[in-house]
Protein backbone atom coordinates (compact mmCIF):
# COMPACT_ATOMS: atom_id res chain seq x y z
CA UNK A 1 129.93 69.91 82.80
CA UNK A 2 129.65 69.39 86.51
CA UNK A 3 127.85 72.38 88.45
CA UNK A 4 129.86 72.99 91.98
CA UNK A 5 129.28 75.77 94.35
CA UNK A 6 132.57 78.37 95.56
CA UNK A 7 132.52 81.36 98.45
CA UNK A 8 133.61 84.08 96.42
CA UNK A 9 132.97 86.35 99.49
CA UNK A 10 132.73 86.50 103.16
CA UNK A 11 131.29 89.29 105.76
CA UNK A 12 130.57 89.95 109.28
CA UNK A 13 129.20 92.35 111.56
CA UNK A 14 129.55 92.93 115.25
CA UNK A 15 127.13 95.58 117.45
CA UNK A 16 129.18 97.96 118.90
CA UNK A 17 128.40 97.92 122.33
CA UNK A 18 131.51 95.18 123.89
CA UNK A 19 131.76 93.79 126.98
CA UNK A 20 134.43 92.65 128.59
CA UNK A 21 134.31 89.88 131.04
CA UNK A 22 134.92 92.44 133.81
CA UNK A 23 131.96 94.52 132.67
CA UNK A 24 129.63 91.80 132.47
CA UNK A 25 130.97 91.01 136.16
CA UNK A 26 130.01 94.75 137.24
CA UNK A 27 126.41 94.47 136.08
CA UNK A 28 125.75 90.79 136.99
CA UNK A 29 127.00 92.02 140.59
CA UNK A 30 124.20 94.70 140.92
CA UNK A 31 122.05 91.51 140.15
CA UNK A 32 123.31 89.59 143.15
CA UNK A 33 124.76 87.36 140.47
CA UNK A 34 128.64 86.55 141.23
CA UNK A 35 130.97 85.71 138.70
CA UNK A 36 134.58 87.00 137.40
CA UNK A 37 137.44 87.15 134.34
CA UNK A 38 138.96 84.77 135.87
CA UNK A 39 135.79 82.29 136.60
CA UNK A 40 135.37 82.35 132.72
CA UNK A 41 138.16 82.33 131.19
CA UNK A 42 139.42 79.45 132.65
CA UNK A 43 135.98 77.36 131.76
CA UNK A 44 135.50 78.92 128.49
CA UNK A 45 138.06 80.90 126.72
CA UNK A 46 135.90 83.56 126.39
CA UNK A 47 136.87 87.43 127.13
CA UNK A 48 134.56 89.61 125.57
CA UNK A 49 131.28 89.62 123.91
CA UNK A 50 129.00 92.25 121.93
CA UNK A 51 125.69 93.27 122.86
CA UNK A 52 123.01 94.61 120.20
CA UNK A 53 121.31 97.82 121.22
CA UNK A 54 117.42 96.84 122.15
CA UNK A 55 116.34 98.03 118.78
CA UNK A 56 118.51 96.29 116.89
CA UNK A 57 116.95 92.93 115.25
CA UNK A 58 119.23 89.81 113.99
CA UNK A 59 118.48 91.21 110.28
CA UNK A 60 120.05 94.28 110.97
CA UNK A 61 123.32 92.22 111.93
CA UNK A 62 122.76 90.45 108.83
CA UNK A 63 122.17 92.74 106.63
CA UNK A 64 125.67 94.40 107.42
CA UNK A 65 127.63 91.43 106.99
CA UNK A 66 125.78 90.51 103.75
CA UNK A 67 126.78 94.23 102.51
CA UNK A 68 130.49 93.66 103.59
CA UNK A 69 130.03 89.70 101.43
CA UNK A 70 128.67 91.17 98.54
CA UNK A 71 131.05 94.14 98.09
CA UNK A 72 134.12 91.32 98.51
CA UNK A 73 132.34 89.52 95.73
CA UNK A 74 132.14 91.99 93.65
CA UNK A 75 128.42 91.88 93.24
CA UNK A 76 125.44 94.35 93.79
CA UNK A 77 122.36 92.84 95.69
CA UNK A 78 120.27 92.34 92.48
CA UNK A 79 122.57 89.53 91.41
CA UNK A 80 121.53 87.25 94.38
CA UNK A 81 118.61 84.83 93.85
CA UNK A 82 118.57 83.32 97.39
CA UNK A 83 119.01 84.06 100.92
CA UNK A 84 119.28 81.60 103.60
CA UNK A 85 119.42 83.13 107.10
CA UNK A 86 120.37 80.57 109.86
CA UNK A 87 118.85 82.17 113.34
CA UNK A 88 117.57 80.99 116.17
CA UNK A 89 116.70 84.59 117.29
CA UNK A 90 114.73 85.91 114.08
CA UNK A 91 112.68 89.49 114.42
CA UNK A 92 109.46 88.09 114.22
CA UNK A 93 107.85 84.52 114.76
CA UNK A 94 107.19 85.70 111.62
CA UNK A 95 107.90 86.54 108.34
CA UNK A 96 111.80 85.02 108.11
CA UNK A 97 114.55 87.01 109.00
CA UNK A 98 115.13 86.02 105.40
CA UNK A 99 112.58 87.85 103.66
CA UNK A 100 112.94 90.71 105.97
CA UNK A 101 116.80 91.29 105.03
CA UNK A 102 115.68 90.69 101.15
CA UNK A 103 113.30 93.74 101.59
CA UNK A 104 116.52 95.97 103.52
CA UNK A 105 118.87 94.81 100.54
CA UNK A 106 116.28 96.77 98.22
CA UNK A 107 115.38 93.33 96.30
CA UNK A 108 112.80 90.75 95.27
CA UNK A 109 111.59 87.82 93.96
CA UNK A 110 114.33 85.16 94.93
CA UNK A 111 113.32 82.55 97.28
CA UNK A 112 114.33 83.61 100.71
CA UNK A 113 114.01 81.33 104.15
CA UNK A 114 115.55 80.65 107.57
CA UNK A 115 117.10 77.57 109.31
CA UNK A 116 116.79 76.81 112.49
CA UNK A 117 119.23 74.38 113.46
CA UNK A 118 120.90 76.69 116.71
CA UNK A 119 124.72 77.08 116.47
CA UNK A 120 124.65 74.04 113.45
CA UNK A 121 122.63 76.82 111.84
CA UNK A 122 125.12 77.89 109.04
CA UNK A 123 126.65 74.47 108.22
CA UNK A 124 123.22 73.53 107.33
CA UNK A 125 122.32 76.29 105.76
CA UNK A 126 124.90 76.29 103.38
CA UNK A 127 124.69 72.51 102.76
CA UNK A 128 121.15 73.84 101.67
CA UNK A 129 122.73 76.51 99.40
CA UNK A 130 125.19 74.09 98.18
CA UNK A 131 122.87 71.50 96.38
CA UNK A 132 120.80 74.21 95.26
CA UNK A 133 123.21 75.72 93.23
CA UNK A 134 124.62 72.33 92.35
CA UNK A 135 120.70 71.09 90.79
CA UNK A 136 120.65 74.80 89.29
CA UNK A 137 117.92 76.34 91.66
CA UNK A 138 120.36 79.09 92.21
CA UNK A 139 123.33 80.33 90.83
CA UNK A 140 124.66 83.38 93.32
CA UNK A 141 123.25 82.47 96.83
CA UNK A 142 123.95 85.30 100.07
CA UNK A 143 123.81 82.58 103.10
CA UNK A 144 123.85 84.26 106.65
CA UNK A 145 124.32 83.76 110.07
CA UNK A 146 122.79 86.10 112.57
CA UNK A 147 122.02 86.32 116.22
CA UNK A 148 120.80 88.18 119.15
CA UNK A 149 121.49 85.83 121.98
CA UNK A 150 121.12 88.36 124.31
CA UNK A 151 117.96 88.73 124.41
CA UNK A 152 117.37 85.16 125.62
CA UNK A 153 119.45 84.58 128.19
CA UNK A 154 119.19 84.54 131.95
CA UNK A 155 121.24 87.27 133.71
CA UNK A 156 120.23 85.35 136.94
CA UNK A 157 122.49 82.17 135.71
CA UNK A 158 126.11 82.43 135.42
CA UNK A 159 126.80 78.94 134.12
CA UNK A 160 124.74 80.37 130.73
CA UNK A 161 124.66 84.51 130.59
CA UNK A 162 128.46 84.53 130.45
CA UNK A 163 128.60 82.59 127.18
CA UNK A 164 127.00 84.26 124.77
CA UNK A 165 127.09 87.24 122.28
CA UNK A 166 125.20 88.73 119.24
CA UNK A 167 127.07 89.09 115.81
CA UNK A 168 126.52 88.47 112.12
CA UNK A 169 128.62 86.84 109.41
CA UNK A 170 127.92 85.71 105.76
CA UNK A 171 129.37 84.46 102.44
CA UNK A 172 128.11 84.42 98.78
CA UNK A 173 128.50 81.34 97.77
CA UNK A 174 127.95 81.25 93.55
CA UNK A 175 128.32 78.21 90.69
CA UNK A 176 131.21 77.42 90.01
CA UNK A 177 132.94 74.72 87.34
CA UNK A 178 135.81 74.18 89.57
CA UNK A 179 134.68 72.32 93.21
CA UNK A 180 134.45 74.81 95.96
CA UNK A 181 132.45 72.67 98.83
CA UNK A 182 133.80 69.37 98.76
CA UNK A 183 131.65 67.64 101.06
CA UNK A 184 129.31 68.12 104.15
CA UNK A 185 127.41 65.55 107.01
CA UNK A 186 124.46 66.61 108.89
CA UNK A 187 123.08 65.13 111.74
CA UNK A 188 120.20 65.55 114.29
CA UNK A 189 118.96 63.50 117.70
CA UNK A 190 115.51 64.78 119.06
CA UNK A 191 115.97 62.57 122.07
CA UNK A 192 118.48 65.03 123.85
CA UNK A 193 115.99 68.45 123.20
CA UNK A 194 116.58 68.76 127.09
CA UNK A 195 119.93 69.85 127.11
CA UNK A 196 120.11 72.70 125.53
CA UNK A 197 116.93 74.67 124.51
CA UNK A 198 114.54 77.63 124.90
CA UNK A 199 111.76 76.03 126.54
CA UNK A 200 108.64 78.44 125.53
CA UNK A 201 106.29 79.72 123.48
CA UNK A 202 103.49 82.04 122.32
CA UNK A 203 100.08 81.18 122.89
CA UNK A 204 96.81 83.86 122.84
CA UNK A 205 99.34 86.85 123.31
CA UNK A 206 100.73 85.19 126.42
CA UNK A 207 104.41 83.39 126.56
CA UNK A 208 104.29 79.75 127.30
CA UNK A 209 106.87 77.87 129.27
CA UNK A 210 109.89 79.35 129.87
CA UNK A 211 111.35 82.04 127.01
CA UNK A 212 115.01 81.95 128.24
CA UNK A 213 118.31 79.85 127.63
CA UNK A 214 118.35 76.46 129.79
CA UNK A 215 121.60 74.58 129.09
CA UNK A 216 123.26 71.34 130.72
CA UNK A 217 126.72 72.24 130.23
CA UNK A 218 128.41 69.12 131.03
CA UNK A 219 125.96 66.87 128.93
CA UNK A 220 126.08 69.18 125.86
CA UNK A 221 130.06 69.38 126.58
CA UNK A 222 130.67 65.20 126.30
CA UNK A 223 127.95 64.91 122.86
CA UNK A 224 129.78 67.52 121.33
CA UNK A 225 133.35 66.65 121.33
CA UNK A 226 132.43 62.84 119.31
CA UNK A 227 129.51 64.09 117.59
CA UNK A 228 132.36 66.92 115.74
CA UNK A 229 135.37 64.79 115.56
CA UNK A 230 132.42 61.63 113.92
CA UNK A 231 130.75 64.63 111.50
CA UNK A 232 134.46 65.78 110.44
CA UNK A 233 136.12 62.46 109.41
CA UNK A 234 132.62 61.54 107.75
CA UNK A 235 133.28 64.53 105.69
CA UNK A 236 136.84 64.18 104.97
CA UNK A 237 135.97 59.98 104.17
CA UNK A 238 133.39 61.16 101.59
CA UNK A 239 135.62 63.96 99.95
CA UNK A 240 138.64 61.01 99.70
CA UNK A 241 140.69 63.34 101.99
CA UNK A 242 142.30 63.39 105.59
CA UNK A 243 142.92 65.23 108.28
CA UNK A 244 146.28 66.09 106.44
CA UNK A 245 144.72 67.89 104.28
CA UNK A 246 143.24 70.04 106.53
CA UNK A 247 144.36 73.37 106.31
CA UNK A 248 142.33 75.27 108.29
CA UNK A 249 139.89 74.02 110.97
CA UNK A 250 136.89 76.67 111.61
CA UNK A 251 134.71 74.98 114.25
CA UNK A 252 131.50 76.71 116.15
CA UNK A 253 133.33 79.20 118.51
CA UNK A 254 131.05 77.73 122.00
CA UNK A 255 134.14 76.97 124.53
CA UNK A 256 137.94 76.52 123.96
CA UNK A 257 137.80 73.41 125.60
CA UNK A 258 135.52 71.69 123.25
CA UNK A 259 137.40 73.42 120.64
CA UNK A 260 141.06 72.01 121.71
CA UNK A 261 139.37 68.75 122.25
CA UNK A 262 138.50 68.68 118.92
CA UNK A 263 141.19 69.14 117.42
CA UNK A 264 143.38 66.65 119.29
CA UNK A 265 141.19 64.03 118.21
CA UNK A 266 141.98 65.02 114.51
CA UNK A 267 145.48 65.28 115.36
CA UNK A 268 145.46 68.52 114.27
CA UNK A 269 148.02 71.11 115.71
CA UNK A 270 145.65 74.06 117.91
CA UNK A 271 147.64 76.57 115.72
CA UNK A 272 145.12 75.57 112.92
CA UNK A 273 142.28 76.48 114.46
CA UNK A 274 140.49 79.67 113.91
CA UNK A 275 139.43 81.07 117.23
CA UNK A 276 137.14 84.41 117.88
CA UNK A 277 135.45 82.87 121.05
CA UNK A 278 137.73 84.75 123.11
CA UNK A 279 136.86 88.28 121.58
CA UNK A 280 132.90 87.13 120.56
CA UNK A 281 131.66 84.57 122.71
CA UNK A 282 129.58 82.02 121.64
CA UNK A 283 127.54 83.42 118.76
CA UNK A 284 125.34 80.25 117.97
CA UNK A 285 124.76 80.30 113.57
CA UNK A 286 126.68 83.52 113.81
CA UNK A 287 130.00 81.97 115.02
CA UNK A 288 131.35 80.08 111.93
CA UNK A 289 131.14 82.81 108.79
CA UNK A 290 132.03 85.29 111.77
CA UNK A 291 135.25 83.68 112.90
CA UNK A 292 135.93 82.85 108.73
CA UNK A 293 135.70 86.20 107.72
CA UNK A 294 138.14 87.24 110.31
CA UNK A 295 140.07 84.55 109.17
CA UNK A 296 140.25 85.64 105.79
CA UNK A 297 140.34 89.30 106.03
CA UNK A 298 143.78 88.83 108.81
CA UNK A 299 145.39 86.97 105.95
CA UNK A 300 145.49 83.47 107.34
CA UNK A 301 143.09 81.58 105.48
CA UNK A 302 144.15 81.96 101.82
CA UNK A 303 142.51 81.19 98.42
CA UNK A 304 143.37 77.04 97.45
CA UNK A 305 143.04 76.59 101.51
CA UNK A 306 141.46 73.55 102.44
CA UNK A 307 138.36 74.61 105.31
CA UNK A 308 136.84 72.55 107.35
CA UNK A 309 133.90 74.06 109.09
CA UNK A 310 131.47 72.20 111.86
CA UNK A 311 128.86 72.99 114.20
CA UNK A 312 127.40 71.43 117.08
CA UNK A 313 123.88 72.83 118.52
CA UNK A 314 120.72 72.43 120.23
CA UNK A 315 118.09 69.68 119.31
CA UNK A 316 120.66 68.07 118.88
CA UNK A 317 122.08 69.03 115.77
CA UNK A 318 125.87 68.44 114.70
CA UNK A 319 127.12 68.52 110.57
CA UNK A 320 130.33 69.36 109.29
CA UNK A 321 131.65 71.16 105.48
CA UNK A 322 134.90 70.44 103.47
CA UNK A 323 135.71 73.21 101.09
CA UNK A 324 138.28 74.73 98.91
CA UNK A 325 138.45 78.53 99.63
């Protein structure tokens, strides 16, 4: 019998502390740094955003949205036999943010490990789940997205500190003998590092380089819109499916423009399109599973609906997933 992998539950998590595009305005101000609701709205889409309290790491985020995926499963944490985290703002260099959340969830044992492909971070990571579950390595699998973003951006540049938020979402994603992910695509192109990336390090207790958010918004804005619409009829081509099909499209929540642009090119109608970007900003691996479990827990997206999820990030990364919810 053929092995296939379902989400049999989703999560999320946001830190309470909101800010509204107004607030963000206020305290940028006492910074010398001008900006307004109007200035990004009309660019991005975006509204609000949460900020996670200085203590708070990304597996603390991800350890309550795993709680809220597991109790819509129906499972208790001793069932799962792997976590995959996708961050790009783990607690420590390291351990993972993986193991770290295994410890919180009280278990042990199962393998456990982050990915690191920025706000592509959770289509590959459950691609990864997927064809672990489908070979047998796993059979009930807790993938997560979580991020502090806020902790690496520059409050001195409005073009990037207005776009992001912190947040957490997850699913469990379990074996399955009826097909659950139909199909993914994953890509990557080292040659445009540049245009989006965190250029620093740590070296002898000192930070190398530059340890904040450096982004060329109009370069990233152009690869992104044909490197989503490529990675989604890829997906759909391999799965023997169209953009008919599509029930639901649940892209990385990064700017409404990208977003509508998207989904013109799959001549899809924008009223099938999740969007949280407005209430979360952009999220980077958090942003998909967050703006699916809202999906699902308002109602829209419904069990039998088709998904399509994709991701575009920095390094460059880019993948799209096909499922059946």
């Amino acid at each position: 019998m053929t092995r296939y992998s379902r989400i049999t539950g989703t999560g999320s998590y946001l830190p309470p502390r909101r800010l509204t595009n107004a607030d963000l305005a206020a305290e940028l101000a006492a910074k010398g740094v001008e900006t307004s609701d109007e200035w990004i709205v009309e660019r991005t889409g975006i509204r609000a955003r949460h900020f996670a309290a200085p203590d708070v790491t990304s597996s603390d985020l991800g350890m309550e949205a795993a709680k809220q995926a597991l109790e819509a499963a129906g499972l208790q944490a001793s069932e799962i036999d792997l976590i995959i985290v996708a961050t790009s703002t783990p607690d420590m260099v390291f351990p993972s943010a993986a193991c770290i959340l295994q410890n919180k969830l009280g278990i042990a044992g199962c393998p456990a490990f982050d990915v690191q492909a920025v706000c592509s971070g959770f289509v590959y990571a459950l691609t990864v789940a997927d064809a672990m579950i489908k070979t047998g390595s796993a059979s009930k699998a807790l993938v997560i997205g979580a991020e502090v973003f806020s902790r690496i951006l520059d409050f001195s540049d409005r073009t990037t500190c207005v776009l992001f938020g912190d947040g957490a979402g997850a699913v469990v994603l379990e074996a399955s003998d009826t097909p659950g992910i139909l199909a993914s695509d994953l890509h990557a192109d080292g040659k445009h590092v540049g245009i989006l990336c965190v250029p620093g390090s740590v070296s002898g207790g000192q930070v190398l380089g530059d340890p904040l958010l450096k982004m060329d918004g109009q370069a990233v804005f152009k690869l992104a819109v044909g490197v989503l619409e490529s990675a989604a009829r890829a997906t759909l081509s391999k799965a023997n499916l169209t953009e008919a099909d599509i029930d639901w499209l649940i892209p990385h929540q990064a700017n409404i423009r990208i977003m509508q642009s998207t989904a013109k090119k799959l001549k899809m109608p924008f009223e099938k399109v999740i969007v949280t970007v407005d209430e979360h900003g952009n999220t980077s691996a958090a942003s998909i599973p967050l703006a699916l479990d809202a999906a699902v827990r308002s109602g829209k997206v419904k069990k039998g609906d088709t998904l399509m999820l994709e991701g575009v990030g920095g390094g460059f990364t880019w993948g799209a997933v096909l499922l059946n919810y």
